[in-house]
N, C-alpha and C. Protein backbone atom coordinates (compact mmCIF):
# COMPACT_ATOMS: atom_id res chain seq x y z
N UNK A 1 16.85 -9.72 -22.91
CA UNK A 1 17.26 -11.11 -22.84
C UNK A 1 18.49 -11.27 -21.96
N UNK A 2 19.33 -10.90 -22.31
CA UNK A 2 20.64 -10.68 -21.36
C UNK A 2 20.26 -10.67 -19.88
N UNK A 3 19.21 -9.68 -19.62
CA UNK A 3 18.63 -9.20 -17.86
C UNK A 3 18.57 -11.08 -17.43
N UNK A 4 17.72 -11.29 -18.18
CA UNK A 4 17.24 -12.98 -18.15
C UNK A 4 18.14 -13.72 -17.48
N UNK A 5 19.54 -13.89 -18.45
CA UNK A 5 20.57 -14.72 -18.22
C UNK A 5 21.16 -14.47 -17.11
N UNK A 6 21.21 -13.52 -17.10
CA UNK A 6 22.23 -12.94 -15.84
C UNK A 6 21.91 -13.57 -14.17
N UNK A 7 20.55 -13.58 -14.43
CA UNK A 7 20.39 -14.48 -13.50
C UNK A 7 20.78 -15.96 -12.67
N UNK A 8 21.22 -16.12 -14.09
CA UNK A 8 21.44 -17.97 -14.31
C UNK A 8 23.18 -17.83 -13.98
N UNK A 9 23.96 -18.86 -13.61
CA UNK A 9 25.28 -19.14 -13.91
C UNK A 9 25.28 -19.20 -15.04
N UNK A 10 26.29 -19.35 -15.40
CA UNK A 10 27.11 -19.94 -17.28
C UNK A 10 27.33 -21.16 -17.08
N UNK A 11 26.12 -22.12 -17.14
CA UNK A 11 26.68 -23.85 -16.38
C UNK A 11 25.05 -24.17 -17.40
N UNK A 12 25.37 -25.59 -17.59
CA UNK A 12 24.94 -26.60 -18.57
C UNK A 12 24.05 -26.79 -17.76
N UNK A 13 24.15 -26.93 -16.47
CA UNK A 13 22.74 -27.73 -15.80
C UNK A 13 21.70 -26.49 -15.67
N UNK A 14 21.64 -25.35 -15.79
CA UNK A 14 20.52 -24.52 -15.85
C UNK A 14 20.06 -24.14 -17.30
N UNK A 15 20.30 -25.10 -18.20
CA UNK A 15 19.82 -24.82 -19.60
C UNK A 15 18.27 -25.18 -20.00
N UNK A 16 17.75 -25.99 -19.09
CA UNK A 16 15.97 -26.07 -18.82
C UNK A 16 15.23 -24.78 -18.15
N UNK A 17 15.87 -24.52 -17.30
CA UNK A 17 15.27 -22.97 -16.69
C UNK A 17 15.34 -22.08 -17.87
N UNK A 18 16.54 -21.62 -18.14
CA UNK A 18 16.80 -21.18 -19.06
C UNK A 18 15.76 -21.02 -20.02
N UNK A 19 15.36 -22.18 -21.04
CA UNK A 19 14.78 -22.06 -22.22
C UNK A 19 13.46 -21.13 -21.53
N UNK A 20 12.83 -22.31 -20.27
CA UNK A 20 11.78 -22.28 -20.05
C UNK A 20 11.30 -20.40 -19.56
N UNK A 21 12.69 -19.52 -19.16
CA UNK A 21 12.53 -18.20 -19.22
C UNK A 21 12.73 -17.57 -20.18
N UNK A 22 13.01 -18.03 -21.28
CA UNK A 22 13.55 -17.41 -22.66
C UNK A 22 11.92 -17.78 -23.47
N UNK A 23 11.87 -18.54 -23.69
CA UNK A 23 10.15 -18.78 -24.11
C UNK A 23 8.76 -18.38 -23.98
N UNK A 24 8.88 -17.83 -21.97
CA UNK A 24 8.21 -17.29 -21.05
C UNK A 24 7.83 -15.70 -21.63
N UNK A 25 9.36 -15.10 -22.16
CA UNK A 25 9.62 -14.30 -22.15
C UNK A 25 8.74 -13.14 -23.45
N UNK A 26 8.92 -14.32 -24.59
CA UNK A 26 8.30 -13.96 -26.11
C UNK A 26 7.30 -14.04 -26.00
N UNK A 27 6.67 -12.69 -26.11
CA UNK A 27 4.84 -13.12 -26.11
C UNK A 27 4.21 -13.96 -26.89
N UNK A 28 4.96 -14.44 -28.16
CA UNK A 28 3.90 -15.65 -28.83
C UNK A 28 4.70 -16.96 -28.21
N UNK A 29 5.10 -16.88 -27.16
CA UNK A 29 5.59 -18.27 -26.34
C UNK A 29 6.91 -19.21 -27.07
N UNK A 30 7.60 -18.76 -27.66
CA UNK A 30 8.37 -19.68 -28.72
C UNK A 30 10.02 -19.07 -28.27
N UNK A 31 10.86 -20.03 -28.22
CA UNK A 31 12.30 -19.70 -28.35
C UNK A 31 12.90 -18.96 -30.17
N UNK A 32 13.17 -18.13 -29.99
CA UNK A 32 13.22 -17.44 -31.17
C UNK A 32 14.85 -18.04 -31.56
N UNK A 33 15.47 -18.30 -32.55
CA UNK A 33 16.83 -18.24 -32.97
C UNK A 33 17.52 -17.56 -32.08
N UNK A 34 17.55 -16.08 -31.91
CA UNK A 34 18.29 -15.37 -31.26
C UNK A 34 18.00 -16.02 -29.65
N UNK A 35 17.36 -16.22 -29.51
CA UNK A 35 16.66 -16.70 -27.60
C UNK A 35 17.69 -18.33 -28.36
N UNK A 36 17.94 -19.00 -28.47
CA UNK A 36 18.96 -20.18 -28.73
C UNK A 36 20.13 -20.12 -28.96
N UNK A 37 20.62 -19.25 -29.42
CA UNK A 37 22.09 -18.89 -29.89
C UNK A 37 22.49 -17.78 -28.19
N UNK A 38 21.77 -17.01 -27.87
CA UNK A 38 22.15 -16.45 -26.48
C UNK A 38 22.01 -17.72 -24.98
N UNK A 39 21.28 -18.34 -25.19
CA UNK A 39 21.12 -19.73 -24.25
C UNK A 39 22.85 -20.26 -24.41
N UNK A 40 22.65 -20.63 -25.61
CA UNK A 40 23.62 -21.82 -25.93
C UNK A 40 25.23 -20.79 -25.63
N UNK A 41 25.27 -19.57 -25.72
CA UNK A 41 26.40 -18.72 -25.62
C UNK A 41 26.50 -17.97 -23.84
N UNK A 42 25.57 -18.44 -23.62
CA UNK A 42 25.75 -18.19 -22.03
C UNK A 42 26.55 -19.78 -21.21
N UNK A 43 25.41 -20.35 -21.31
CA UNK A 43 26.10 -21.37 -20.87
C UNK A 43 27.36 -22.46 -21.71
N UNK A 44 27.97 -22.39 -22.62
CA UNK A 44 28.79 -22.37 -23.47
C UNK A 44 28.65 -23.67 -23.83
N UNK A 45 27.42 -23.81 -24.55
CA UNK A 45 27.37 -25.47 -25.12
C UNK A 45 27.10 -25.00 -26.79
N UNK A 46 27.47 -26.19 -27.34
CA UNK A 46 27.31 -25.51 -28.98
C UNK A 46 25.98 -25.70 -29.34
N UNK A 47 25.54 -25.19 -29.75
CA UNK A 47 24.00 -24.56 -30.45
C UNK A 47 23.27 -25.60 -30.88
N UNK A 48 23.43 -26.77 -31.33
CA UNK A 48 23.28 -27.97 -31.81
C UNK A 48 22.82 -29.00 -30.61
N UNK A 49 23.52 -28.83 -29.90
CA UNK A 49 22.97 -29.13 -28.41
C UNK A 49 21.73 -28.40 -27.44
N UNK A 50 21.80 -26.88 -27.45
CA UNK A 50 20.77 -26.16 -27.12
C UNK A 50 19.49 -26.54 -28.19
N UNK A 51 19.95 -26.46 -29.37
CA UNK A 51 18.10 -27.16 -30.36
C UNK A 51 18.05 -28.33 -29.91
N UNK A 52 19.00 -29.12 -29.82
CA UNK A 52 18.27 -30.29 -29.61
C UNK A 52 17.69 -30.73 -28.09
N UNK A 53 18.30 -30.12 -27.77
CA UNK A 53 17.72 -29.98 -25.89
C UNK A 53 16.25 -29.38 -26.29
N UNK A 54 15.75 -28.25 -26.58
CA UNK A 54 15.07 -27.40 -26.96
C UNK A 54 13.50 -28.35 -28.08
N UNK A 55 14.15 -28.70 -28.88
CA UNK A 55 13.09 -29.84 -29.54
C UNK A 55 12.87 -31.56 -29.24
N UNK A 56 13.86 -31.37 -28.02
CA UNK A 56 13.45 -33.28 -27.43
C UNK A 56 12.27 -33.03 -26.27
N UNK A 57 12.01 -31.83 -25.62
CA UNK A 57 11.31 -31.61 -24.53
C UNK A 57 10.05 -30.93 -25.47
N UNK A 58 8.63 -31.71 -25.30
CA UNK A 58 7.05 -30.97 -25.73
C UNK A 58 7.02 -30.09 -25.30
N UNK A 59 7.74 -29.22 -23.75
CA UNK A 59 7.08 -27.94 -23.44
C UNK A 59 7.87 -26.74 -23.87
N UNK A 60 8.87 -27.11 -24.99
CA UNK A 60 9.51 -26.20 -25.56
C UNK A 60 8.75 -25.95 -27.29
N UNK A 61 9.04 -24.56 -27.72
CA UNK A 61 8.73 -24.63 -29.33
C UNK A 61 9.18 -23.27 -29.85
N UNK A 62 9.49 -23.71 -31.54
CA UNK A 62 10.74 -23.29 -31.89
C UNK A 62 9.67 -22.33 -32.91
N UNK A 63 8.32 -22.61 -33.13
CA UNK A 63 7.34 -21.55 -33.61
C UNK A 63 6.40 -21.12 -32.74
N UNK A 64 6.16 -19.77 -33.68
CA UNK A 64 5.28 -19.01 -32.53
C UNK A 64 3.78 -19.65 -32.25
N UNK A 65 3.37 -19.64 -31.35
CA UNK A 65 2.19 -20.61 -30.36
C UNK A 65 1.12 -18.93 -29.82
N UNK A 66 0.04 -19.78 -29.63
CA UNK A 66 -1.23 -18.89 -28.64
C UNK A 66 -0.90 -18.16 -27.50
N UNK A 67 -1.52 -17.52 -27.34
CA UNK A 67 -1.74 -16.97 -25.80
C UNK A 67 -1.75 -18.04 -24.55
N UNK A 68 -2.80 -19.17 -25.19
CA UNK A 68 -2.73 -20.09 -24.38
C UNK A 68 -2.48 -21.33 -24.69
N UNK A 69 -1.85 -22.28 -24.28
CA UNK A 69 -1.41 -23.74 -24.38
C UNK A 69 -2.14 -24.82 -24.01
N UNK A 70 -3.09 -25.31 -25.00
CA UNK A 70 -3.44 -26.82 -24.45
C UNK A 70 -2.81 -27.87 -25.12
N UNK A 71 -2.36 -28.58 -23.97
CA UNK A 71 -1.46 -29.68 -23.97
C UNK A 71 -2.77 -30.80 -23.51
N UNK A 72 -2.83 -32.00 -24.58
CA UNK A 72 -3.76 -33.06 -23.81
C UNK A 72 -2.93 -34.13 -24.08
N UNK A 73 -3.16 -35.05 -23.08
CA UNK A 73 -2.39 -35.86 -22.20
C UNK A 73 -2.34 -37.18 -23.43
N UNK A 74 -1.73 -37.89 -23.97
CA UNK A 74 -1.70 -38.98 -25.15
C UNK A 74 -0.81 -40.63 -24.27
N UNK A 75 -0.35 -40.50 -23.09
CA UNK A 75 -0.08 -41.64 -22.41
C UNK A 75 -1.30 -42.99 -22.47
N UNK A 76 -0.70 -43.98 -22.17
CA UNK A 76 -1.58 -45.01 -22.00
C UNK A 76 -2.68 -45.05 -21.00
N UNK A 77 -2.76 -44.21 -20.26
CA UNK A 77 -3.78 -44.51 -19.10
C UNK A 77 -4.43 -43.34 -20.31
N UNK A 78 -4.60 -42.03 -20.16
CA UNK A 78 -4.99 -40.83 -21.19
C UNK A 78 -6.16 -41.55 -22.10
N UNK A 79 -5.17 -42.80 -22.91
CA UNK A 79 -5.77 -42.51 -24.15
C UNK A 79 -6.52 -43.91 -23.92
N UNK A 80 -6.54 -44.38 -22.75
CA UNK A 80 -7.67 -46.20 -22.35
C UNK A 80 -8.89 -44.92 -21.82
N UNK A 81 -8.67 -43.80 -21.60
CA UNK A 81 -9.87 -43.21 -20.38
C UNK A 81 -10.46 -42.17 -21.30
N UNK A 82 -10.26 -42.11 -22.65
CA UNK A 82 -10.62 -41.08 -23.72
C UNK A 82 -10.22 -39.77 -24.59
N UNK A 83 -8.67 -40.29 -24.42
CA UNK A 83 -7.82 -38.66 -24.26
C UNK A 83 -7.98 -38.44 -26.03
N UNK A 84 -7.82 -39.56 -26.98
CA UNK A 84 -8.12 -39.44 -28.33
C UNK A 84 -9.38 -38.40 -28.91
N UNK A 85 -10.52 -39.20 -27.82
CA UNK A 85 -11.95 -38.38 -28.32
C UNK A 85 -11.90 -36.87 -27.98
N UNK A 86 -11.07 -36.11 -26.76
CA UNK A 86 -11.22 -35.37 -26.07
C UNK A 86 -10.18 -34.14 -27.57
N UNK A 87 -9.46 -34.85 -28.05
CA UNK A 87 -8.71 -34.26 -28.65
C UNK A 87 -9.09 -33.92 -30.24
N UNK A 88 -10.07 -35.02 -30.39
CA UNK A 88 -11.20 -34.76 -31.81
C UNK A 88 -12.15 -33.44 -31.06
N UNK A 89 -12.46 -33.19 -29.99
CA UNK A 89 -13.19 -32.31 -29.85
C UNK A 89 -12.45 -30.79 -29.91
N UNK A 90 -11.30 -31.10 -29.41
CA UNK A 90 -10.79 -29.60 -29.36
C UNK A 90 -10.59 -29.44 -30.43
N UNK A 91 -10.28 -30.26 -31.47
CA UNK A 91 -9.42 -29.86 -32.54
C UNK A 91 -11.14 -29.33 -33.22
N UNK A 92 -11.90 -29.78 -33.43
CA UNK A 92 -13.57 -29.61 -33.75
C UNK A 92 -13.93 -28.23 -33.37
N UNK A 93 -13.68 -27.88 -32.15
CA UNK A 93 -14.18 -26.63 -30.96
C UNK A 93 -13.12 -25.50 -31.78
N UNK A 94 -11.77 -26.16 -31.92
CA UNK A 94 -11.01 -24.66 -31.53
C UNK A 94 -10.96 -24.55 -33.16
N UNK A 95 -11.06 -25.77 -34.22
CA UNK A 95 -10.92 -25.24 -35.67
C UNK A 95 -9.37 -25.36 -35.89
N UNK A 96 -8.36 -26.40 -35.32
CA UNK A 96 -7.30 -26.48 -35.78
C UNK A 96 -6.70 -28.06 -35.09
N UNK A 97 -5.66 -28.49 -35.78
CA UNK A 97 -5.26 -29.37 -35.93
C UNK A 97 -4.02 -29.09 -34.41
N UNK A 98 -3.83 -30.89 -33.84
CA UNK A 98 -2.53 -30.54 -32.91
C UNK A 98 -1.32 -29.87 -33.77
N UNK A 99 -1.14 -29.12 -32.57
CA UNK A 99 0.23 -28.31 -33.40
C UNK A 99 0.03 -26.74 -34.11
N UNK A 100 -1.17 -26.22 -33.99
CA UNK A 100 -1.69 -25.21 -34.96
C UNK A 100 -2.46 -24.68 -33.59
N UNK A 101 -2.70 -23.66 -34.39
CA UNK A 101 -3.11 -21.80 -33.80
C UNK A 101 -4.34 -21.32 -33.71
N UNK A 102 -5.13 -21.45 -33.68
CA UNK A 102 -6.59 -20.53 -33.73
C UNK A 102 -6.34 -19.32 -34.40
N UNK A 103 -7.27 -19.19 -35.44
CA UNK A 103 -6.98 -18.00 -35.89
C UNK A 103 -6.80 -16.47 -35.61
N UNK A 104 -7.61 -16.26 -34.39
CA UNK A 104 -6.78 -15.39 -33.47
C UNK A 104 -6.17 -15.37 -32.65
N UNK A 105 -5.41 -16.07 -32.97
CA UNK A 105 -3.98 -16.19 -31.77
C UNK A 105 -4.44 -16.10 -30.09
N UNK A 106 -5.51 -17.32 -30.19
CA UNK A 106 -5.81 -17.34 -28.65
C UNK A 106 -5.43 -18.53 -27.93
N UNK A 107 -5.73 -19.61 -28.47
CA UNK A 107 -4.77 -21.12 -28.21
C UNK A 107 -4.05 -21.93 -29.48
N UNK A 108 -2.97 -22.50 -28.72
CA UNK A 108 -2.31 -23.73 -29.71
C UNK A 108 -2.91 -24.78 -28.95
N UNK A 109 -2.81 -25.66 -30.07
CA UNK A 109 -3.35 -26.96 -29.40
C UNK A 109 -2.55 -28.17 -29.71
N UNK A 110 -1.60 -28.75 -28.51
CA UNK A 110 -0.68 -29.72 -28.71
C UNK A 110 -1.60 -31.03 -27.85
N UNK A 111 -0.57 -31.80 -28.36
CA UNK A 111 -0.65 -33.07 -27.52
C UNK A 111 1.29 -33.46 -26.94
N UNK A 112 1.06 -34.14 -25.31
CA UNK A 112 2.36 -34.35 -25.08
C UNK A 112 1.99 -36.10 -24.62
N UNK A 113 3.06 -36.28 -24.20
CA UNK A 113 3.15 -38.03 -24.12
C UNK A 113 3.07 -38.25 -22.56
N UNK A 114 3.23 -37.45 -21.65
CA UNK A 114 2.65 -37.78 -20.51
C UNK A 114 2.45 -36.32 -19.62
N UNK A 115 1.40 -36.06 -18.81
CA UNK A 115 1.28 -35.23 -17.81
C UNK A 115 1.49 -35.57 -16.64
N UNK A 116 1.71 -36.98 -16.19
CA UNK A 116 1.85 -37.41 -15.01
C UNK A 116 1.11 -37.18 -13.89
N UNK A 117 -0.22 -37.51 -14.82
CA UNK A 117 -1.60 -37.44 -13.61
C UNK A 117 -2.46 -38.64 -14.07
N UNK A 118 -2.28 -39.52 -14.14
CA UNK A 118 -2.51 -40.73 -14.50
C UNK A 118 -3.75 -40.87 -13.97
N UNK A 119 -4.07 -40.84 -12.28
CA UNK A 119 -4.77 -40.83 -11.38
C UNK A 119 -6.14 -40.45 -12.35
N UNK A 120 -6.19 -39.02 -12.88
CA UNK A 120 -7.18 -38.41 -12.93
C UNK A 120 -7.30 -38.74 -14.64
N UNK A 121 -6.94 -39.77 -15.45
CA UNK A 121 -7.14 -39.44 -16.40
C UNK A 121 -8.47 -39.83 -17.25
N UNK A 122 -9.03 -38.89 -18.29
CA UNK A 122 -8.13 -38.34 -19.06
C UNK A 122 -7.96 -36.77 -18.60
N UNK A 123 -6.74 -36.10 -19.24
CA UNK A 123 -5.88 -35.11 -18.62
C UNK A 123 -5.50 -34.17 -19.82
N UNK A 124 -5.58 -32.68 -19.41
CA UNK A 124 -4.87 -31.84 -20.02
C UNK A 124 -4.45 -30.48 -19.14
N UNK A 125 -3.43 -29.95 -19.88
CA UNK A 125 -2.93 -28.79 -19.14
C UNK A 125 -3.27 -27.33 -19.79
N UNK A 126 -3.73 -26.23 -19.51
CA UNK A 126 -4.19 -24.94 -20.40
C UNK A 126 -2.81 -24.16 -19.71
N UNK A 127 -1.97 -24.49 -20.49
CA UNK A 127 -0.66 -23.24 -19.68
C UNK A 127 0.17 -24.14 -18.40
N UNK A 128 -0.31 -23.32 -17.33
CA UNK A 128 0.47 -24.28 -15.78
C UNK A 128 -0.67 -25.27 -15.27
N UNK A 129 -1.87 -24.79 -15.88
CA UNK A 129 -3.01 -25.29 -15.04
C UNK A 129 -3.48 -26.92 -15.23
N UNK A 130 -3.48 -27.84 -14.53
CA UNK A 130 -4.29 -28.98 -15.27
C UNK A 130 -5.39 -29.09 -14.64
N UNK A 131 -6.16 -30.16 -15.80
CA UNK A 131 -7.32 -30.62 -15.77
C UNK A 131 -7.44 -32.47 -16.18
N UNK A 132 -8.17 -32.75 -15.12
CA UNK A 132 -8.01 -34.12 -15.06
C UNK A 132 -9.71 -34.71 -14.92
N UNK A 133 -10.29 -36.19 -15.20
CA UNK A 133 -11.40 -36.26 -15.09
C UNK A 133 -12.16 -36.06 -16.23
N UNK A 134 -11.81 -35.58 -17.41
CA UNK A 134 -12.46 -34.63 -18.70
C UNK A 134 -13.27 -35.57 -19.59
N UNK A 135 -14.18 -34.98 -19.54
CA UNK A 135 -15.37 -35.78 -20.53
C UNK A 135 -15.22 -34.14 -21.55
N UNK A 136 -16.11 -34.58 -22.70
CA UNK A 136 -16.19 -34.37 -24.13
C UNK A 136 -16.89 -32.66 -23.88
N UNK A 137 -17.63 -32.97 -22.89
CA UNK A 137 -18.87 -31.46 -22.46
C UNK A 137 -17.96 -30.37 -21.57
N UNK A 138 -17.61 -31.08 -20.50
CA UNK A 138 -16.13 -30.25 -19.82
C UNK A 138 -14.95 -29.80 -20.49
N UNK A 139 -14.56 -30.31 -21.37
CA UNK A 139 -13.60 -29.42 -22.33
C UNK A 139 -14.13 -28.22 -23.03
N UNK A 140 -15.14 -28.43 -23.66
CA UNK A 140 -15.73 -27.60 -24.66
C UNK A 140 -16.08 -26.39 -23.39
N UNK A 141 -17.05 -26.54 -22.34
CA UNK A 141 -17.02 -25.90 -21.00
C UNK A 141 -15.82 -24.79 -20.58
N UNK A 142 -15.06 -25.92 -20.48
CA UNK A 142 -13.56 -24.79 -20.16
C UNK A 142 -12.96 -24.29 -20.86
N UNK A 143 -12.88 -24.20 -22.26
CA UNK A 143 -12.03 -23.68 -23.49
C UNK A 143 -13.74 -22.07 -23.71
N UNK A 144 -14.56 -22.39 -23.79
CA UNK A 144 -15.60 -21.33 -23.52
C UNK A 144 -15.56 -20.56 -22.68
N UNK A 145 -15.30 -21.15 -21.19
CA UNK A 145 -14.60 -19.99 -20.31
C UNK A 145 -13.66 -19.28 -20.43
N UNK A 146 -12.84 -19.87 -20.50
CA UNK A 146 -11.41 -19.11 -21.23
C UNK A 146 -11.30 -18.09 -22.09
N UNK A 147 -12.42 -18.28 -22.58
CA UNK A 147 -12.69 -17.29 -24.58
C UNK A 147 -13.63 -16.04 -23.65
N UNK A 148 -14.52 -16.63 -23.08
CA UNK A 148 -15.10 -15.42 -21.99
C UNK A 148 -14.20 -14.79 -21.12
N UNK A 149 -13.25 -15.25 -20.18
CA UNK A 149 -12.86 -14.64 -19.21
C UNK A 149 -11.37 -13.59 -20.24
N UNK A 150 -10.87 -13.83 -21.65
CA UNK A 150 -9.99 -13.21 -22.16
C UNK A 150 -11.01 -12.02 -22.71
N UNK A 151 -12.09 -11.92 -23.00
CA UNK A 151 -13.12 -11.61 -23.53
C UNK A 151 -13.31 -9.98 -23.04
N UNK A 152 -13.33 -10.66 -21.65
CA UNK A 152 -13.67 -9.48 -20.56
C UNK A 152 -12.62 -8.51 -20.04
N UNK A 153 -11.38 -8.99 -20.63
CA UNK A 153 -9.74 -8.61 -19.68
C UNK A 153 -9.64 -7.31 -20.75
């Protein structure tokens, strides 16, 4: 963890990189206590400030999460173009509720308040990747690939 920081100045404005390499870092994807208290003691803000920085942003989390991250899109364009139904399906497909794990720790399944692909919606992200355009058959499609292509690794 330290290697991590060292990278960074000791300055307040790199406390988003930061998390976002401290999170990167934990294989179940989550800022651990210790990954918050070393953030917040590098760049010298009090700890109270690092959680709350840490739990005001969706692409941060303070429990341990999947291998992989689907984030589906809950904005107003999202949820006029079907992002609600899309999200009864995953939760149907993967067997867990937003916010929860698959039982083998292969995806979490969140919802965030905007992806800022409006264009293409409805919208979700698996990790860095998005997906825009999504009907009910194409999700289920790509969360199957996914389960195949980890399948094979």
């Amino acid at each position: 963890m330290r290697t991590l920081l060292e990278k960074y100045p000791r300055s307040a404005e790199y406390l988003l990189d930061i998390l976002h390499d401290l999170q990167d870092a934990q294989p179940k994807r989550y800022l651990t206590p210790e990954a918050l208290r070393a953030a917040a003691e590098h760049v010298g803000a009090p700890l109270s400030d690092v959680v709350g920085t840490a739990t005001f942003y969706s692409m941060f989390s303070l429990k341990p999460r999947g291998r992989r991250i689907i984030r589906v899109c809950e904005s107003p364009p999202c949820l006029l173009m079907g992002a609600e139904t899309l999200l009864d399906v995953l939760r149907r497909h993967l067997g867990v509720e937003a916010g929860g794990t698959t039982s083998d720790g292969a995806f979490t399944l969140e919802s965030t308040s905007c992806l800022g692909v409006c264009g293409v919606a409805p919208a979700m992200m698996i990790d860095e990747e998005l997906y825009g355009n999504l009907t009910a058959e194409r999700v289920t499609a790509i969360i199957d690939r996914l389960r195949r292509d980890d399948a094979t690794r």
